[in-house]
C-alpha atoms as a PDB file:
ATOM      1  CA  UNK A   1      26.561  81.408 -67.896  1.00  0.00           C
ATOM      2  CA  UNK A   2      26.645  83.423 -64.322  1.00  0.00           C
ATOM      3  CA  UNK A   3      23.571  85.679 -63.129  1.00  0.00           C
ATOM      4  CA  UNK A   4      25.800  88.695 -64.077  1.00  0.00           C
ATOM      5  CA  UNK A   5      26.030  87.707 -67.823  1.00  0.00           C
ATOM      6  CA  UNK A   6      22.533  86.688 -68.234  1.00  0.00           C
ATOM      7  CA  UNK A   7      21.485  90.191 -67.168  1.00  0.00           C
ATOM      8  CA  UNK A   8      24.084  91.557 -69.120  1.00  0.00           C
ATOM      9  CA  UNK A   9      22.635  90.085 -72.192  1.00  0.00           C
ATOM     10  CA  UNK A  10      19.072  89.727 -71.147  1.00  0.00           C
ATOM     11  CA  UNK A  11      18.820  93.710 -71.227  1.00  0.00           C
ATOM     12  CA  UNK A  12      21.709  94.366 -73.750  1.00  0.00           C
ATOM     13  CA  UNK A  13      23.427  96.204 -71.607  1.00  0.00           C
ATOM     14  CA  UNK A  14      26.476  97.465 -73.340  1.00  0.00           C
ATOM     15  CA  UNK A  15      28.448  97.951 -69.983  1.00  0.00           C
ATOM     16  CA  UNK A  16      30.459  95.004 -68.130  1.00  0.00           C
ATOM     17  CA  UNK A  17      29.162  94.357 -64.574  1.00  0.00           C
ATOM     18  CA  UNK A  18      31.310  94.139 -61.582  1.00  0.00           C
ATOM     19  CA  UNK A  19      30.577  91.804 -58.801  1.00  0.00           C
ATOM     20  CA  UNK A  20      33.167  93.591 -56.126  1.00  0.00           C
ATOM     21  CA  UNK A  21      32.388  90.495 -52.952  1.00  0.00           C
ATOM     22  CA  UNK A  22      36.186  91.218 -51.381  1.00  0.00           C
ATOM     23  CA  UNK A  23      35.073  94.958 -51.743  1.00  0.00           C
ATOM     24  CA  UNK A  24      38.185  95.819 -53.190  1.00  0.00           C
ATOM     25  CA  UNK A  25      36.831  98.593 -55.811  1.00  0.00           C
ATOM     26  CA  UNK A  26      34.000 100.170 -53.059  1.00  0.00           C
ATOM     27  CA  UNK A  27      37.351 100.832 -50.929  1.00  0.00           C
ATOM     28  CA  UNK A  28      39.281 102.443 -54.124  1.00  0.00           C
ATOM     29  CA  UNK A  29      36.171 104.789 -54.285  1.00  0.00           C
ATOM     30  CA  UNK A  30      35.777 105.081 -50.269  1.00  0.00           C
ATOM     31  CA  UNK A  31      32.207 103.855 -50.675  1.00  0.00           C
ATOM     32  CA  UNK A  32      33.137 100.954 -47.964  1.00  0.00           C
ATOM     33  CA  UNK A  33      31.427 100.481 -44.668  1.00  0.00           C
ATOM     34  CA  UNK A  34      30.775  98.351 -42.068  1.00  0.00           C
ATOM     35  CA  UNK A  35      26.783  98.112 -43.275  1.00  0.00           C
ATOM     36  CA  UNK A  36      27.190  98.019 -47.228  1.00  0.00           C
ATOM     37  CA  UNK A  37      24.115  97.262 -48.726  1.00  0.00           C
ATOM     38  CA  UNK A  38      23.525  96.921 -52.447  1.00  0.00           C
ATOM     39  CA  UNK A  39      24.826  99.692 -54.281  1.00  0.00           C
ATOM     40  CA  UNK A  40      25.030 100.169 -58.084  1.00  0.00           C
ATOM     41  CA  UNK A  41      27.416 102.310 -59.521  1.00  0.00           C
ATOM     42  CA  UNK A  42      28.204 103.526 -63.098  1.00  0.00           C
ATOM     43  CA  UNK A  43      31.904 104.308 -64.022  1.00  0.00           C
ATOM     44  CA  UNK A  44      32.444 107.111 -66.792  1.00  0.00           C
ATOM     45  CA  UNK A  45      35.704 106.034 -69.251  1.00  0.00           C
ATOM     46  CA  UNK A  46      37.512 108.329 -66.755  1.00  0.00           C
ATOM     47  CA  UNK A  47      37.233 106.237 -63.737  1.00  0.00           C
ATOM     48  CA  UNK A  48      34.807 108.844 -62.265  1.00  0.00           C
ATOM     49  CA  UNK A  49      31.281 107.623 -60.399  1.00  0.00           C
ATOM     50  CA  UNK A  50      28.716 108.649 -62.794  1.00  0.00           C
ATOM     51  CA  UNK A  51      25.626 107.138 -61.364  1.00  0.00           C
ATOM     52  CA  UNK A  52      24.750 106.187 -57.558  1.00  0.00           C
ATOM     53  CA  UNK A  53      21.760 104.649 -56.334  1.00  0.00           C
ATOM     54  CA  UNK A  54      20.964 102.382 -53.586  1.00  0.00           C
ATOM     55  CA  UNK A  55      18.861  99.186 -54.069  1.00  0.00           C
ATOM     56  CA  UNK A  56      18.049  97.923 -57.618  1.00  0.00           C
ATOM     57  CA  UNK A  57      18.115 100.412 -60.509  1.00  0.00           C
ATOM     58  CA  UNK A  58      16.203  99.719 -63.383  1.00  0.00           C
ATOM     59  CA  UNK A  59      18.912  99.062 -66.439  1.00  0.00           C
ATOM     60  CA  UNK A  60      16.821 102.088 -68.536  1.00  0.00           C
ATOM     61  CA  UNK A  61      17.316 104.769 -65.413  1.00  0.00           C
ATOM     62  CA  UNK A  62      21.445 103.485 -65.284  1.00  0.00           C
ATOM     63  CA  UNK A  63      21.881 103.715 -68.973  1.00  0.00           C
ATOM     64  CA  UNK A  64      19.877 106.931 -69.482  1.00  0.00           C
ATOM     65  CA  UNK A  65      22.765 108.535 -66.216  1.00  0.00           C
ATOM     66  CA  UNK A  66      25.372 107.267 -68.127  1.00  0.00           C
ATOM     67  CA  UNK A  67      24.445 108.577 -71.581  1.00  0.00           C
ATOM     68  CA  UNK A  68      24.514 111.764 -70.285  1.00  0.00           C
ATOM     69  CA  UNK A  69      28.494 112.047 -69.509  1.00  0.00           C
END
């Protein structure tokens, strides 16, 4: 099982996670850069950033921005 899923289902997160390393889906969003540091993002169902923060989010404070849309 990767890192990703075992976090996934460590904290029942009912979200997949995206690991973007060819920074494919940062560009799509224009969120690219030469000095990208780690970023977490939540998606609404419309494909519109929900939730931005830089470093590492608790899963509570990502899920409680996301409930909200």
């Amino acid at each position: 099982m990767s890192n990703h899923r075992s976090f996934r289902a460590k904290h029942d997160l009912p979200f997949r996670l995206l690991v973007d390393k060819g920074k494919k889906v940062a560009s799509l969003y224009g969120a690219g850069g030469l000095l990208v540091k780690r970023t977490v993002y939540g998606i609404d169902p419309l494909g519109r950033i929900a939730y931005a923060a830089r470093g590492m989010p608790s899963p509570d404070e990502i899920i409680a921005a996301l409930s909200t849309t």
